[in-house]
Protein backbone atom coordinates (compact mmCIF):
# COMPACT_ATOMS: atom_id res chain seq x y z
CA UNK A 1 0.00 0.00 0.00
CA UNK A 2 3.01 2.38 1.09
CA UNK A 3 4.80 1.69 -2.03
CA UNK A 4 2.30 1.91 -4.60
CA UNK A 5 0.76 5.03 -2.85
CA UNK A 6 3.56 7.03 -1.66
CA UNK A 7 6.39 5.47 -3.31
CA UNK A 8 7.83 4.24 0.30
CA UNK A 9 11.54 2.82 -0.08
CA UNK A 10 12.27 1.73 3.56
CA UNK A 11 11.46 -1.22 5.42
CA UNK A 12 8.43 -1.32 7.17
CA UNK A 13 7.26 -3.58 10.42
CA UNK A 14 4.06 -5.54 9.28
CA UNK A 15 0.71 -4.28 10.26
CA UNK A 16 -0.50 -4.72 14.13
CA UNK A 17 -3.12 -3.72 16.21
CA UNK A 18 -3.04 -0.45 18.16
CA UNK A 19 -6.43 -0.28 20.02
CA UNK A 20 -8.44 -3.57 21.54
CA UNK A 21 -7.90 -6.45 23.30
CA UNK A 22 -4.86 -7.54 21.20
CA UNK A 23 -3.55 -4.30 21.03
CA UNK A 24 0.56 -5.00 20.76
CA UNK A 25 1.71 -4.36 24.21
CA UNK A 26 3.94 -1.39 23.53
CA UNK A 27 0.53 0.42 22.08
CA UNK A 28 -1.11 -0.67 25.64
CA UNK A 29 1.57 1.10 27.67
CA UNK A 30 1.69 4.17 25.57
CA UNK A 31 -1.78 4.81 25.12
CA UNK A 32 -2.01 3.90 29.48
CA UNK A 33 1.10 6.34 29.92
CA UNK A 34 -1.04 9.35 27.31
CA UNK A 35 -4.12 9.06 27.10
CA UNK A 36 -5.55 11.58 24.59
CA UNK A 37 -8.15 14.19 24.49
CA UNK A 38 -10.43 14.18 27.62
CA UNK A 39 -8.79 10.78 28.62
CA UNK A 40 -9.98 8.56 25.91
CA UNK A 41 -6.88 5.60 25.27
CA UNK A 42 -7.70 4.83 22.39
CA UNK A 43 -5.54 5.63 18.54
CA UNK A 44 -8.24 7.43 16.75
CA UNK A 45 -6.08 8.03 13.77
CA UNK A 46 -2.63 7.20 11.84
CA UNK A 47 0.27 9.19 12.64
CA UNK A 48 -0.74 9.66 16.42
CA UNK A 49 2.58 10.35 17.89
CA UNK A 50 4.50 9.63 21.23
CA UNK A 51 6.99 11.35 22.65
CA UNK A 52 9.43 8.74 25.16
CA UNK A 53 12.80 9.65 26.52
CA UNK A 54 15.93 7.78 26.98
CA UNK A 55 14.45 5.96 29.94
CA UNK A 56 11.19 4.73 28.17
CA UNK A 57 8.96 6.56 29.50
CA UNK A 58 6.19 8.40 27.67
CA UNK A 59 6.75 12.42 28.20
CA UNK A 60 3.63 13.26 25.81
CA UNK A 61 1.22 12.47 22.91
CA UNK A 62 0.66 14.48 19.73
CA UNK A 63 -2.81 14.31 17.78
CA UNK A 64 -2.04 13.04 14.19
CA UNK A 65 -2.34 16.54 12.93
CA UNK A 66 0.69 17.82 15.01
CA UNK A 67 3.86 18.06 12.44
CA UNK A 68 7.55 16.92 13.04
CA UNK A 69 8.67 20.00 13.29
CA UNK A 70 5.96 21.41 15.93
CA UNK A 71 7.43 18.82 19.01
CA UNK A 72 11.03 19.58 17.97
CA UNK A 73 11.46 21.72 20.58
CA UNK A 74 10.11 18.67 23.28
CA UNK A 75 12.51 16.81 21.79
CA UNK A 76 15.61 19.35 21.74
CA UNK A 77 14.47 19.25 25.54
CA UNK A 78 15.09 15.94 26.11
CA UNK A 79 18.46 15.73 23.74
């Protein structure tokens, strides 16, 4: 889909679940860790991001609108 759509060249992990009971564990701590708007857990969209530091934990979450280069100064903090 990447490829033919966007003309992705990198690798790419297969497709998991984000949300649900068999949510892939690291999407169960991040979404416990930042929860989004009003508290709801749940990935409402692609390119939700998370924002971890060198220790692993989550310092924030970013709604799939926020761009790259809005957080870079969260992550120039944490550099």
């Amino acid at each position: 889909f990447c490829e033919m759509n966007y003309g992705v060249t990198f690798p790419m992990f297969a497709k998991i679940d984000v949300n649900g009971k068999e949510a892939d564990p690291l999407y169960q701590y991040l979404t416990k860790e930042a929860p989004g708007t009003l508290g709801v857990k749940a990935i409402k969209w692609n390119f939700t991001k998370f924002l971890i530091d060198r220790n692993g934990n989550v310092v924030d979450r970013y709604a799939p609108s926020t761009s790259p280069s809005e957080i870079k100064a969260d992550i120039e903090k944490l550099i």
